[in-house]
C-alpha atoms as a PDB file:
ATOM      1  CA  UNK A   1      -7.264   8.586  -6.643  1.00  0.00           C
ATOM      2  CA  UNK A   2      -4.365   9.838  -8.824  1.00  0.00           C
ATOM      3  CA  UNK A   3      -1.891   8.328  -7.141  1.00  0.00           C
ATOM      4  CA  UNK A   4      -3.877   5.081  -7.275  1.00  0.00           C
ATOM      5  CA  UNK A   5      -3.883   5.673 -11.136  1.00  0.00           C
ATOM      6  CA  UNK A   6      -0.217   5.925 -11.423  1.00  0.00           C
ATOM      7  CA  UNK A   7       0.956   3.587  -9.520  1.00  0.00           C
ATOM      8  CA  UNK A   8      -1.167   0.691 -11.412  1.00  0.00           C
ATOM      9  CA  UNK A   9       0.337   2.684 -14.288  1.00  0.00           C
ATOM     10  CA  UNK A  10       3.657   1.762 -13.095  1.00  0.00           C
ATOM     11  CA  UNK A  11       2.997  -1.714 -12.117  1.00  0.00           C
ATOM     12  CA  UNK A  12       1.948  -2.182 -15.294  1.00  0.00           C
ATOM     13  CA  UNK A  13       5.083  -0.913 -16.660  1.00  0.00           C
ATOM     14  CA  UNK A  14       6.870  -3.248 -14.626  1.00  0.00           C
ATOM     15  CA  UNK A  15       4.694  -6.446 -15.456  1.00  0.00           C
ATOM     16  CA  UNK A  16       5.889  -5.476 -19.103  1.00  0.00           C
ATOM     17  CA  UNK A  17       9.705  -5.336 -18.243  1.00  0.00           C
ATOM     18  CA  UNK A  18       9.518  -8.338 -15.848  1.00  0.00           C
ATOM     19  CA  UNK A  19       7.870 -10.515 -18.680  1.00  0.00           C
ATOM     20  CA  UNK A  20      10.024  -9.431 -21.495  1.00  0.00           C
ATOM     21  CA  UNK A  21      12.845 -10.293 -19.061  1.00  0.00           C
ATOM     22  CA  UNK A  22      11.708 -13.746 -18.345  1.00  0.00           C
ATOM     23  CA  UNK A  23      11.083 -14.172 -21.965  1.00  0.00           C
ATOM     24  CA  UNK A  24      14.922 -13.149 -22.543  1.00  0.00           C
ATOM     25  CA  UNK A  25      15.951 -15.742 -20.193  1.00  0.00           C
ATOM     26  CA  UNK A  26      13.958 -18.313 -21.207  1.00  0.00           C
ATOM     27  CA  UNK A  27      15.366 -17.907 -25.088  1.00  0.00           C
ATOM     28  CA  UNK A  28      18.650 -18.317 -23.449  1.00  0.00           C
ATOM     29  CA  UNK A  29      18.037 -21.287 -21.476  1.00  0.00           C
ATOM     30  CA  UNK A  30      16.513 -23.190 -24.506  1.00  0.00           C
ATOM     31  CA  UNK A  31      19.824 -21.826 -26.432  1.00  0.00           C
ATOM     32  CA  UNK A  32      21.828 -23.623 -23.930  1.00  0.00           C
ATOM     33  CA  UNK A  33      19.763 -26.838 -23.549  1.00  0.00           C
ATOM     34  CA  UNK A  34      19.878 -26.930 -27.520  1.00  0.00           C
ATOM     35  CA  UNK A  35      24.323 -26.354 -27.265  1.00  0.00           C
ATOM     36  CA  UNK A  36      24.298 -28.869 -24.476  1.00  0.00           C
ATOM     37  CA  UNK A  37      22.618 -31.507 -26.277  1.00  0.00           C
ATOM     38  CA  UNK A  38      24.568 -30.660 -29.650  1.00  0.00           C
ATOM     39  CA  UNK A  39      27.618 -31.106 -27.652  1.00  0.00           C
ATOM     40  CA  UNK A  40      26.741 -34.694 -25.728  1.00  0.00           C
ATOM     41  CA  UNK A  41      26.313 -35.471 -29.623  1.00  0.00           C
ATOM     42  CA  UNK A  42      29.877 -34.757 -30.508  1.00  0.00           C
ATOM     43  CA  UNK A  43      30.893 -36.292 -26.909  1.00  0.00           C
ATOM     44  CA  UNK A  44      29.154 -39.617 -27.516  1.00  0.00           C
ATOM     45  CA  UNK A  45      30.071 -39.856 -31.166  1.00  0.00           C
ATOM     46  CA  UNK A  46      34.076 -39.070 -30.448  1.00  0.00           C
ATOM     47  CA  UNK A  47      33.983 -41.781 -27.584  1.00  0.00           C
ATOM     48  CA  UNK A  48      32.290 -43.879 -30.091  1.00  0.00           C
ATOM     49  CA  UNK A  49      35.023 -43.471 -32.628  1.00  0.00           C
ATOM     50  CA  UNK A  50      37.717 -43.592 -29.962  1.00  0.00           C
ATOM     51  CA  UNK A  51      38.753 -40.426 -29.948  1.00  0.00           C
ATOM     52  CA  UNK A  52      39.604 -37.434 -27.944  1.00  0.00           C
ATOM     53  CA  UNK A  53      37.005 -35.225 -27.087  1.00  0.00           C
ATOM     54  CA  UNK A  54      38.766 -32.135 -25.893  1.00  0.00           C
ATOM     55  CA  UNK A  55      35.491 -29.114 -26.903  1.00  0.00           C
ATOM     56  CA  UNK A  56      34.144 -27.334 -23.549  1.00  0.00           C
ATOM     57  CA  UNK A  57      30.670 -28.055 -22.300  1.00  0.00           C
ATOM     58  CA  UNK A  58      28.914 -24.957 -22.820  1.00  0.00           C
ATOM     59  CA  UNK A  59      28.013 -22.841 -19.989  1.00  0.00           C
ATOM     60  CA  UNK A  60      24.823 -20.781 -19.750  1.00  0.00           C
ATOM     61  CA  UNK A  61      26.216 -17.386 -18.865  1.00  0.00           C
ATOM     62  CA  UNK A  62      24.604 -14.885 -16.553  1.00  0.00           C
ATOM     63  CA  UNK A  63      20.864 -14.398 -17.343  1.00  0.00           C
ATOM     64  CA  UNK A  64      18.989 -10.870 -17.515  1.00  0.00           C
ATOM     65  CA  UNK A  65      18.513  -9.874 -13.190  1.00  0.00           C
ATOM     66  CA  UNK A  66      14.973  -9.015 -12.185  1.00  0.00           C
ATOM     67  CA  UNK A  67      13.427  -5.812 -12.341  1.00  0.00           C
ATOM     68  CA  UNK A  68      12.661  -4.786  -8.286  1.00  0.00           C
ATOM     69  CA  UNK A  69       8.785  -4.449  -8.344  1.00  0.00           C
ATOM     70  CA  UNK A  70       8.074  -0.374  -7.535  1.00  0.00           C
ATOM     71  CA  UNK A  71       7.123   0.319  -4.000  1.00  0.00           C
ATOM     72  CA  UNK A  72       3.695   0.724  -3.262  1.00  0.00           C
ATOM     73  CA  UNK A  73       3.786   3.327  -0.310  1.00  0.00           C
ATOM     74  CA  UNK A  74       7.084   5.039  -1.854  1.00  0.00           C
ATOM     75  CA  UNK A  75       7.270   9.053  -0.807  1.00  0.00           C
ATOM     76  CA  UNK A  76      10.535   9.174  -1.731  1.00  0.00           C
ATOM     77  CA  UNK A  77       9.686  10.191  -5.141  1.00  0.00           C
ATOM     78  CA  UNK A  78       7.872  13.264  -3.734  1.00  0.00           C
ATOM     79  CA  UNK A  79      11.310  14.530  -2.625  1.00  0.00           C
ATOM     80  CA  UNK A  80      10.116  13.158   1.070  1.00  0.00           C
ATOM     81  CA  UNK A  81      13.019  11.232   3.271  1.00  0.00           C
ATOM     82  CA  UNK A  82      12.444   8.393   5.343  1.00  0.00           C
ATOM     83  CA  UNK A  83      14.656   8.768   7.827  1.00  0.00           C
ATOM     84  CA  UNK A  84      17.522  10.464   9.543  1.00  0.00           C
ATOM     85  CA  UNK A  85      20.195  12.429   7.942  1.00  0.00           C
ATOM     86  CA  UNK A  86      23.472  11.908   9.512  1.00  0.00           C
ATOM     87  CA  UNK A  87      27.054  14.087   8.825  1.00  0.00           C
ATOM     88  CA  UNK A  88      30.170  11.543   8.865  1.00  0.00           C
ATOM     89  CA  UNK A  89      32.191  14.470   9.423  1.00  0.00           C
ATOM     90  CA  UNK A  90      30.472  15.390  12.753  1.00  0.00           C
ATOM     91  CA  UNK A  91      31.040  12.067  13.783  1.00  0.00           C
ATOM     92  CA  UNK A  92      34.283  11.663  13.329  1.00  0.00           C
ATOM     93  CA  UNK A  93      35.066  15.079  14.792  1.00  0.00           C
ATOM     94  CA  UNK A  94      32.923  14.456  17.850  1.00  0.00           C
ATOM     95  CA  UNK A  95      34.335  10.737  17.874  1.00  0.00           C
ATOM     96  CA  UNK A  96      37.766  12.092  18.274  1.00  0.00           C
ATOM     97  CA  UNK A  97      37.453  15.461  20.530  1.00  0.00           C
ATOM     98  CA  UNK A  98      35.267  12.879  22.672  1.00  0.00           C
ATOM     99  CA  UNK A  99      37.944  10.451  23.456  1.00  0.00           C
ATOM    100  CA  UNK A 100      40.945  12.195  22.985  1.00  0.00           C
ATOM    101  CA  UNK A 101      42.514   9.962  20.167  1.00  0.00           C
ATOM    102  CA  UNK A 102      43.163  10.603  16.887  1.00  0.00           C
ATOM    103  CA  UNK A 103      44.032   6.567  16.220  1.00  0.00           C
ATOM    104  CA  UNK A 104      40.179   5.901  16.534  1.00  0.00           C
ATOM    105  CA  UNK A 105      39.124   8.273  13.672  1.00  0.00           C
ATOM    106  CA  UNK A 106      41.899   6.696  11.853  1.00  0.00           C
ATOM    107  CA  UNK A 107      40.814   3.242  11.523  1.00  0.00           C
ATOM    108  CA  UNK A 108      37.386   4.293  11.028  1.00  0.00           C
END
């Protein structure tokens, strides 16, 4: 039951985050639609006056990335692993006593 409690705890947590993200984004996509149509403005008024219009369209820019939702079944925060533990260093020691070259190990 406690662990029920904390993680809607958490997922409430990260309802907050996600929707204070997509506000963030949202304020900066209506800041670019508003630059955008300020600059057709200047485009339409400088071709309108015959003259060169040489000011870069403005770009949005990278937006805020999502928050990953918490895992629902997660053990790993009880200090649990899921999974096998391998040692690189046995491999490539058994990889190379195994088949006699060194050259292997090397481009590994």
């Amino acid at each position: 039951m406690e662990e029920r409690k904390r993680r809607a705890e958490t997922l409430v947590e990260w309802k907050k985050l996600e929707d204070a993200r997509k506000e963030e984004n949202k304020a900066r996509r209506d800041h670019y639609h508003m630059a955008v149509e300020v600059w057709q403005v200047e485009k339409a008024r400088a071709r309108a006056e015959k003259q060169k219009f040489t000011k870069k369209k403005p770009a949005l820019g990278k937006l805020v990335a999502a928050i990953p939702r918490p895992k629902v079944g997660s053990h790993e925060e009880e200090g649990e692993m899921s999974g096998e533990e391998f040692d690189i260093d046995d491999i490539d020691s058994d990889l190379s006593t195994e088949c006699g070259a060194t050259h292997l190990v090397d481009s590994l």
